[in-house]
ModelCIF file with pLDDT and N, C-alpha, C, O atoms, coordinates in Angstrom:
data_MODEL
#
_entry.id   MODEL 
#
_entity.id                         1 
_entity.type                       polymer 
_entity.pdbx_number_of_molecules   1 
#
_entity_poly.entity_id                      1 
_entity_poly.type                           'polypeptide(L)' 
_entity_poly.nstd_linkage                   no 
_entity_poly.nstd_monomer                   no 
_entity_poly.pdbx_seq_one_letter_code       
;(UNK)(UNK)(UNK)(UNK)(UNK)(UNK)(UNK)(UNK)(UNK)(UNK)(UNK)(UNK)(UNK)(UNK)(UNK)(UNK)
(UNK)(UNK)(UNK)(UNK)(UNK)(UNK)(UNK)(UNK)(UNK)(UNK)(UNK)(UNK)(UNK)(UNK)(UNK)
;
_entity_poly.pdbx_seq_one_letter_code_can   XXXXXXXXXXXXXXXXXXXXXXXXXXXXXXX 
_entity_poly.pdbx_strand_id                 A 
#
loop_
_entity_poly_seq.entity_id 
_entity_poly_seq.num 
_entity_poly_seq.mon_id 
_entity_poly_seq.hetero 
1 1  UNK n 
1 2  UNK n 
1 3  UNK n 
1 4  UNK n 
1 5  UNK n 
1 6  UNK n 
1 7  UNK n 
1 8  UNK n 
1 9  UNK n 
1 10 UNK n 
1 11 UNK n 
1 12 UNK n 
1 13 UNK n 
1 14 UNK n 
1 15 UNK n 
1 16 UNK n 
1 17 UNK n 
1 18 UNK n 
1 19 UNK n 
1 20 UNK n 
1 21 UNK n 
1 22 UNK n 
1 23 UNK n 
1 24 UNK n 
1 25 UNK n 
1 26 UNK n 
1 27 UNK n 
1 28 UNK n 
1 29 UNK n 
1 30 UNK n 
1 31 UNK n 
#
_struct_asym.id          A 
_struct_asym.entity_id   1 
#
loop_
_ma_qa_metric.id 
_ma_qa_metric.mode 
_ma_qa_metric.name 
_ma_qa_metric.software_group_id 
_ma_qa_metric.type 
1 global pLDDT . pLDDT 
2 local  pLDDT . pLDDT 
#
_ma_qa_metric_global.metric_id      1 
_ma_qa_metric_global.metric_value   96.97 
_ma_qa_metric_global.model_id       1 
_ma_qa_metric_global.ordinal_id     1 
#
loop_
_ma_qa_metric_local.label_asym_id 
_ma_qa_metric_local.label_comp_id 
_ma_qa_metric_local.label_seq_id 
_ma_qa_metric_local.metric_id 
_ma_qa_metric_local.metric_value 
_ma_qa_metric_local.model_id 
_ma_qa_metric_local.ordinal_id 
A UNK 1  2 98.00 1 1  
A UNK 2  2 98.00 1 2  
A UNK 3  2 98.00 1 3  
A UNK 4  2 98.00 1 4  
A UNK 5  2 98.00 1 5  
A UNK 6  2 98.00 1 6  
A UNK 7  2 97.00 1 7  
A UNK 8  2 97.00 1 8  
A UNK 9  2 97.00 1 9  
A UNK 10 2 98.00 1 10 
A UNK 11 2 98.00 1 11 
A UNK 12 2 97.00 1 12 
A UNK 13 2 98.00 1 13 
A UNK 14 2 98.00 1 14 
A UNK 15 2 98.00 1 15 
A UNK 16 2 97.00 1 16 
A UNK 17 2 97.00 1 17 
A UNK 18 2 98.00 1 18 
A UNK 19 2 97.00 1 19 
A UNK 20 2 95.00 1 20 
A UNK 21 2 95.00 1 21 
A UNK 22 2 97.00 1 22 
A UNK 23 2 95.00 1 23 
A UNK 24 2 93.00 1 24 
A UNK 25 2 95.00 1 25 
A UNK 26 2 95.00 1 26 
A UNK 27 2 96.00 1 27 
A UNK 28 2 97.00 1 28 
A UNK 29 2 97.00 1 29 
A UNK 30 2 98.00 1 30 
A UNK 31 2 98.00 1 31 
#
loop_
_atom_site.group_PDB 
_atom_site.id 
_atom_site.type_symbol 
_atom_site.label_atom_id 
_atom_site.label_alt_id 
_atom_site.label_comp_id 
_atom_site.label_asym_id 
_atom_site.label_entity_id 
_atom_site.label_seq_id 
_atom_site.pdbx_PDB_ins_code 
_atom_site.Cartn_x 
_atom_site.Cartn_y 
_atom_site.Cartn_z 
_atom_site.occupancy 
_atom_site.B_iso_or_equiv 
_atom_site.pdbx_formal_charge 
_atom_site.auth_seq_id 
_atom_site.auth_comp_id 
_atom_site.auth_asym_id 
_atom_site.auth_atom_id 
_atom_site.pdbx_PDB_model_num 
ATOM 1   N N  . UNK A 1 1  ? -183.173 56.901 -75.665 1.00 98.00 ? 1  UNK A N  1 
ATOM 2   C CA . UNK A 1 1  ? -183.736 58.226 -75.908 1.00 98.00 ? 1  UNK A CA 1 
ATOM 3   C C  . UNK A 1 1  ? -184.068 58.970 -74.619 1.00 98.00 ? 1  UNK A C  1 
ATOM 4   O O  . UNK A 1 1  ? -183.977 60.197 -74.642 1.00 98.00 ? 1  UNK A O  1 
ATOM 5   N N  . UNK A 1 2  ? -184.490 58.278 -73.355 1.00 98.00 ? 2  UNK A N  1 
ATOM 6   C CA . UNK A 1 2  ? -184.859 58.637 -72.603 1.00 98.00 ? 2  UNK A CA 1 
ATOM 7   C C  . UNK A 1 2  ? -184.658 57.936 -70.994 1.00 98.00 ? 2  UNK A C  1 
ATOM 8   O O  . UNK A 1 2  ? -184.756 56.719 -71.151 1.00 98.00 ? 2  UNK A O  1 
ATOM 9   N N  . UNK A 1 3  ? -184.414 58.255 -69.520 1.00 98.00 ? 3  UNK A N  1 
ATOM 10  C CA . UNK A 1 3  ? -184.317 57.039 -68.674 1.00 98.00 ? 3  UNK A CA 1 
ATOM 11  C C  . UNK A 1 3  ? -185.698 56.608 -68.586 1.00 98.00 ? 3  UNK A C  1 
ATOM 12  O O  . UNK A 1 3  ? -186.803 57.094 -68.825 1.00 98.00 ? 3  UNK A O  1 
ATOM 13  N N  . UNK A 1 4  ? -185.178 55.404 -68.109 1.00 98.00 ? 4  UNK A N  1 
ATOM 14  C CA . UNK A 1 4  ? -186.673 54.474 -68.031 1.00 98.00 ? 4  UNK A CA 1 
ATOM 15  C C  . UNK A 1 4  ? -186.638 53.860 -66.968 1.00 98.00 ? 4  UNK A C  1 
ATOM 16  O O  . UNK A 1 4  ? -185.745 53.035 -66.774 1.00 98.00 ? 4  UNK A O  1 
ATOM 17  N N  . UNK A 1 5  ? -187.890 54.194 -65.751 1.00 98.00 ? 5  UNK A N  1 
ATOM 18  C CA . UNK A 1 5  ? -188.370 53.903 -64.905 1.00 98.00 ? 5  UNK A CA 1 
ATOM 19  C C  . UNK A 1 5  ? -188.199 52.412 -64.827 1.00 98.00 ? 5  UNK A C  1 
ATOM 20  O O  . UNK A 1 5  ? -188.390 51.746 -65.844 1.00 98.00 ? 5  UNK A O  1 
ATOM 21  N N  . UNK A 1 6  ? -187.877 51.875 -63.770 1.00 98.00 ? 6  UNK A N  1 
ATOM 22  C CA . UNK A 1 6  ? -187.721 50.070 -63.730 1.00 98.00 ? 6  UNK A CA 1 
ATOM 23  C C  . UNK A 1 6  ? -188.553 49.797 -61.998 1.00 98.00 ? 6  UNK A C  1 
ATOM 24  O O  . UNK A 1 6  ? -188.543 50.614 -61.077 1.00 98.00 ? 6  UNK A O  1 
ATOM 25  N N  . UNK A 1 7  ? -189.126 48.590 -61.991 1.00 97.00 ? 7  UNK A N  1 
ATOM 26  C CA . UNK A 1 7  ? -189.121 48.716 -60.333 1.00 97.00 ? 7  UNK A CA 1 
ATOM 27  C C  . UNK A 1 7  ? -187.969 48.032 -59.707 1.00 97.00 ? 7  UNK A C  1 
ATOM 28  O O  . UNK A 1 7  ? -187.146 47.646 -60.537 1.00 97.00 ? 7  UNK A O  1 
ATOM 29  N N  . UNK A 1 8  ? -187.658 47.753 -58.361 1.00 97.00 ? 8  UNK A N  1 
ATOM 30  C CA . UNK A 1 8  ? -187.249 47.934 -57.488 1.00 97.00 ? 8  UNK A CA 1 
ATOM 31  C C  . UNK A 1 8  ? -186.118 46.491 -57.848 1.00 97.00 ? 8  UNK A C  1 
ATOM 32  O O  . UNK A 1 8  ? -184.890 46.406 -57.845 1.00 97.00 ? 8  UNK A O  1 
ATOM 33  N N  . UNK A 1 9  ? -187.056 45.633 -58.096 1.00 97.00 ? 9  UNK A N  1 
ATOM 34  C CA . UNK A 1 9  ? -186.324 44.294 -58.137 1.00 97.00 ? 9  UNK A CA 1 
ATOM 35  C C  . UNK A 1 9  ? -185.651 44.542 -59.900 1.00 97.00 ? 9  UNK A C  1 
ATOM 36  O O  . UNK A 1 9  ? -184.988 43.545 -60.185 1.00 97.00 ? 9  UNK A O  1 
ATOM 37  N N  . UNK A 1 10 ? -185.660 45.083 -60.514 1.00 98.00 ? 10 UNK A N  1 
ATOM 38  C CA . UNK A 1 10 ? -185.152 45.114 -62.256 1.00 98.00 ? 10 UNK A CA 1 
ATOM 39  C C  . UNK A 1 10 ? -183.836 45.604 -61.556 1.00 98.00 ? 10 UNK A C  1 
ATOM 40  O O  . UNK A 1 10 ? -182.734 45.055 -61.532 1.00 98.00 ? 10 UNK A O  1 
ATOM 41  N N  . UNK A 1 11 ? -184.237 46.755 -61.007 1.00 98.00 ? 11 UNK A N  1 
ATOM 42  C CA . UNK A 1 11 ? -183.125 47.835 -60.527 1.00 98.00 ? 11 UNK A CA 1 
ATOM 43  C C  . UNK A 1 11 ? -182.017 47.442 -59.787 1.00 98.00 ? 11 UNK A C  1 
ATOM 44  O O  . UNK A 1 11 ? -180.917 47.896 -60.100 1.00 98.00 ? 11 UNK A O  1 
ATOM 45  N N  . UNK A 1 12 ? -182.148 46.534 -58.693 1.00 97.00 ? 12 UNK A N  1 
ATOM 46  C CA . UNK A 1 12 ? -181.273 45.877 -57.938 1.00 97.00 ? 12 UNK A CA 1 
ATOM 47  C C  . UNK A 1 12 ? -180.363 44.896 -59.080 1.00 97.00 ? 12 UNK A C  1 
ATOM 48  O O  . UNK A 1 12 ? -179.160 45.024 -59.311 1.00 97.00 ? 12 UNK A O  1 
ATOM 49  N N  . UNK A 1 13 ? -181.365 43.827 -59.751 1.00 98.00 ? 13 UNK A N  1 
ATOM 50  C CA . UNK A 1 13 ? -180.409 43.596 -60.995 1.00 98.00 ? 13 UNK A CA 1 
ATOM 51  C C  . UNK A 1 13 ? -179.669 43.684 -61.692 1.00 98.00 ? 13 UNK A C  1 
ATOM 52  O O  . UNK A 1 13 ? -178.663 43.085 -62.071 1.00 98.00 ? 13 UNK A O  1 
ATOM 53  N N  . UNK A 1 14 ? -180.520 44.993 -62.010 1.00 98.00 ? 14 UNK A N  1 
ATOM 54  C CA . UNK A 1 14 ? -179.129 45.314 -62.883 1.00 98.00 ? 14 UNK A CA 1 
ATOM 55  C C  . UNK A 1 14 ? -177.691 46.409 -62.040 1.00 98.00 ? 14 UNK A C  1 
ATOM 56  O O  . UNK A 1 14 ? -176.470 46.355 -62.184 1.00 98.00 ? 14 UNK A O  1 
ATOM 57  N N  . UNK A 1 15 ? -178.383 47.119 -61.365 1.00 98.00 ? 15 UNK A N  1 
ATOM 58  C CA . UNK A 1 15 ? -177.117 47.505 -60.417 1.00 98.00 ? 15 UNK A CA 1 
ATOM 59  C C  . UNK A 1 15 ? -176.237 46.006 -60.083 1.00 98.00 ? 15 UNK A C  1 
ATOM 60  O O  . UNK A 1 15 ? -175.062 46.288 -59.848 1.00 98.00 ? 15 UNK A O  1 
ATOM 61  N N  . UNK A 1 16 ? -176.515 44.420 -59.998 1.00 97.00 ? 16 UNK A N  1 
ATOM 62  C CA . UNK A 1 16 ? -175.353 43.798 -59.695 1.00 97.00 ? 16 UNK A CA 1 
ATOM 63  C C  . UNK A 1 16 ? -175.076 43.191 -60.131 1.00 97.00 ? 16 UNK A C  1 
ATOM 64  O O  . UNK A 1 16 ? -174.373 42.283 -59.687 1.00 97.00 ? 16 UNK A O  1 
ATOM 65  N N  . UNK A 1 17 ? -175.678 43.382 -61.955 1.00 97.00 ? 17 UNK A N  1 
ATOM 66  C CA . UNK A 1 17 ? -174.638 43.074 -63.115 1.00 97.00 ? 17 UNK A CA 1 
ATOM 67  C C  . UNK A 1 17 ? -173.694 44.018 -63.002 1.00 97.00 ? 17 UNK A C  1 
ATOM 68  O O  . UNK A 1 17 ? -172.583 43.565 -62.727 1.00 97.00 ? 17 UNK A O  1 
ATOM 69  N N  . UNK A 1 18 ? -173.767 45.174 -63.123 1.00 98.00 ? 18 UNK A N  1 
ATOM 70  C CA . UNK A 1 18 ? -172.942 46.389 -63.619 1.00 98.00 ? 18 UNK A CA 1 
ATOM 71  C C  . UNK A 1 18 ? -171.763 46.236 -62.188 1.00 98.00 ? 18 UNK A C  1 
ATOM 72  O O  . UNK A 1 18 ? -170.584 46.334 -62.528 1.00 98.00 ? 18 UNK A O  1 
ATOM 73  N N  . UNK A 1 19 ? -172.009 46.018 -60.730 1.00 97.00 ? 19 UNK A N  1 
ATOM 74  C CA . UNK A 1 19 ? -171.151 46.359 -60.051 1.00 97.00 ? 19 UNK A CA 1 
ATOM 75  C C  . UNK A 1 19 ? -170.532 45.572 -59.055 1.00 97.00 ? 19 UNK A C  1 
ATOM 76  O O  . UNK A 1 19 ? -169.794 45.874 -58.116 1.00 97.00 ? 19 UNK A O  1 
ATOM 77  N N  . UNK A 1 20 ? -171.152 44.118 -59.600 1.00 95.00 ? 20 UNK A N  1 
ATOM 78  C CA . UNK A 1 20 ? -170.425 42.732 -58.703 1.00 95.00 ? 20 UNK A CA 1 
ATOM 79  C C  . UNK A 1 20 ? -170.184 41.867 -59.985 1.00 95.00 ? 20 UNK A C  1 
ATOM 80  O O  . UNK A 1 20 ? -169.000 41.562 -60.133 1.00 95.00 ? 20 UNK A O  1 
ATOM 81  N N  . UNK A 1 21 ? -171.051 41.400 -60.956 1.00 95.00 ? 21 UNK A N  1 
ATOM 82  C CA . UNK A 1 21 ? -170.576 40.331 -62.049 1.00 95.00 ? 21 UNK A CA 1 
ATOM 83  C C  . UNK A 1 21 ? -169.897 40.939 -62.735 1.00 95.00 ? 21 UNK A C  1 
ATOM 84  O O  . UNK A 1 21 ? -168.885 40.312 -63.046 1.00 95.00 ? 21 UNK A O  1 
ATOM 85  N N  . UNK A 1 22 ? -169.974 42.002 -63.183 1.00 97.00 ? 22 UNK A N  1 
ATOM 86  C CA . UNK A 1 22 ? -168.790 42.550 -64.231 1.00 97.00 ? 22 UNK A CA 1 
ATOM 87  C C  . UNK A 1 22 ? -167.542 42.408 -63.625 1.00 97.00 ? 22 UNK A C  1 
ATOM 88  O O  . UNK A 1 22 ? -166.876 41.520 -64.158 1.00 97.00 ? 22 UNK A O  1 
ATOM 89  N N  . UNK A 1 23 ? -166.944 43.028 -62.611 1.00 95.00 ? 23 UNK A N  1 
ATOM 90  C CA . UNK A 1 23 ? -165.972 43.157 -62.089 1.00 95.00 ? 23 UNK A CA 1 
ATOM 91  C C  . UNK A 1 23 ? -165.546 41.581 -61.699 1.00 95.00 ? 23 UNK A C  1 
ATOM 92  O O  . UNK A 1 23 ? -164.372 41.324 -61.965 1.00 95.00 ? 23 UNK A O  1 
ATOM 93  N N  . UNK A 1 24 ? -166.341 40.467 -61.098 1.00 93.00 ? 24 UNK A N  1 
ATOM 94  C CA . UNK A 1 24 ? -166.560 39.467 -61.008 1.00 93.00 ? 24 UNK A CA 1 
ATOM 95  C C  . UNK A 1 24 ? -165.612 38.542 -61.848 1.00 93.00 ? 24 UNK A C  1 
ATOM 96  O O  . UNK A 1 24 ? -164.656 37.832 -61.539 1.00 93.00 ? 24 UNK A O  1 
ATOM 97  N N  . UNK A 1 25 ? -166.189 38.800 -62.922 1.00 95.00 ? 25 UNK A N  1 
ATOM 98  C CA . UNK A 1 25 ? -165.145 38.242 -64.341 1.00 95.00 ? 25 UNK A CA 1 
ATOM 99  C C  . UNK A 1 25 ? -164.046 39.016 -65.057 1.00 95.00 ? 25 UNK A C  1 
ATOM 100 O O  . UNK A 1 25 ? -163.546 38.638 -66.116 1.00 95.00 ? 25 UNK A O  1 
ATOM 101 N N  . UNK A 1 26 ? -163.705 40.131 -64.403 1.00 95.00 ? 26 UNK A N  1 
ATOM 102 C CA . UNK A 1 26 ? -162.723 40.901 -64.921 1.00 95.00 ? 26 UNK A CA 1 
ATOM 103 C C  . UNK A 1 26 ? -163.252 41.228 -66.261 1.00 95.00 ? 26 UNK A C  1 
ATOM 104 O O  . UNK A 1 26 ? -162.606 40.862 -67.243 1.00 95.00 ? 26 UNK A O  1 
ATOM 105 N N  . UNK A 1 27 ? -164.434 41.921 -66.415 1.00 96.00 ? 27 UNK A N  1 
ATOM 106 C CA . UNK A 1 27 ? -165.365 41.934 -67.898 1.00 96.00 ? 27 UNK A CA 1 
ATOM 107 C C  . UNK A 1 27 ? -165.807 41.400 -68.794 1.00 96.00 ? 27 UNK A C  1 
ATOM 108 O O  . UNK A 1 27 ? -166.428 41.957 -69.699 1.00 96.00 ? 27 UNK A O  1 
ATOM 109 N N  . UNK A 1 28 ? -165.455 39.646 -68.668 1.00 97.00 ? 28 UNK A N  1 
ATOM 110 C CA . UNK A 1 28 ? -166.366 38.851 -69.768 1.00 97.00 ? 28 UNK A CA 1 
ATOM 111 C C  . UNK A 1 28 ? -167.463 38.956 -69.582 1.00 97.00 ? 28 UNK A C  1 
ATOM 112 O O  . UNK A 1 28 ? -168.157 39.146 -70.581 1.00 97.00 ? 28 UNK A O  1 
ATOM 113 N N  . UNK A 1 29 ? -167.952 38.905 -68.612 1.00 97.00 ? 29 UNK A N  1 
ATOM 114 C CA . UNK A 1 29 ? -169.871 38.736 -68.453 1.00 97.00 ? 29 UNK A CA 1 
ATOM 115 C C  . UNK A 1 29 ? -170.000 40.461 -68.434 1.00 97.00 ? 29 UNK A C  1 
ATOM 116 O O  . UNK A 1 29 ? -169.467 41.220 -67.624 1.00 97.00 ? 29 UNK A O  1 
ATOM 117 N N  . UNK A 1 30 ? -170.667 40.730 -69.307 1.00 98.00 ? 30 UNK A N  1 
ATOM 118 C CA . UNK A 1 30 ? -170.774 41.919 -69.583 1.00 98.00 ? 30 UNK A CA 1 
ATOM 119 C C  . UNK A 1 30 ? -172.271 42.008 -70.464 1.00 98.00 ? 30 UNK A C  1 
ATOM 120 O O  . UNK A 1 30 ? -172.423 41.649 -71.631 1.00 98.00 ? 30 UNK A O  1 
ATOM 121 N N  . UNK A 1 31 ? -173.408 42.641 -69.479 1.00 98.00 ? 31 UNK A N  1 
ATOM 122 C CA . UNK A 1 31 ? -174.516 42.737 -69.771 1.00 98.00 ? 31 UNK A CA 1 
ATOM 123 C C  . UNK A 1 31 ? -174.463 43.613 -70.875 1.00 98.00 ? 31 UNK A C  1 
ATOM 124 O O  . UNK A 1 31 ? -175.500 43.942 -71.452 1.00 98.00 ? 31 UNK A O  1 
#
C-alpha cells in the first residue's frame, strides 16, 4: 500500500537478494 521505511542493515539485505542471489541462481532463489 505504501513504501516502508527499513534500517540500514534490512536494506542492504534485501538489495543482495534482489541483485547478487537472484542473478546468482539464474532465478531459483527468488525472495
Amino acid at each position: 500500500t505504501a513504501p516502508v521505511q527499513v534500517d540500514a542493515e534490512l536494506y542492504a539485505f534485501l538489495r543482495w537478494c534482489k541483485d547478487t542471489a537472484y542473478p546468482a541462481t539464474d532465478g531459483a532463489t527468488n525472495i
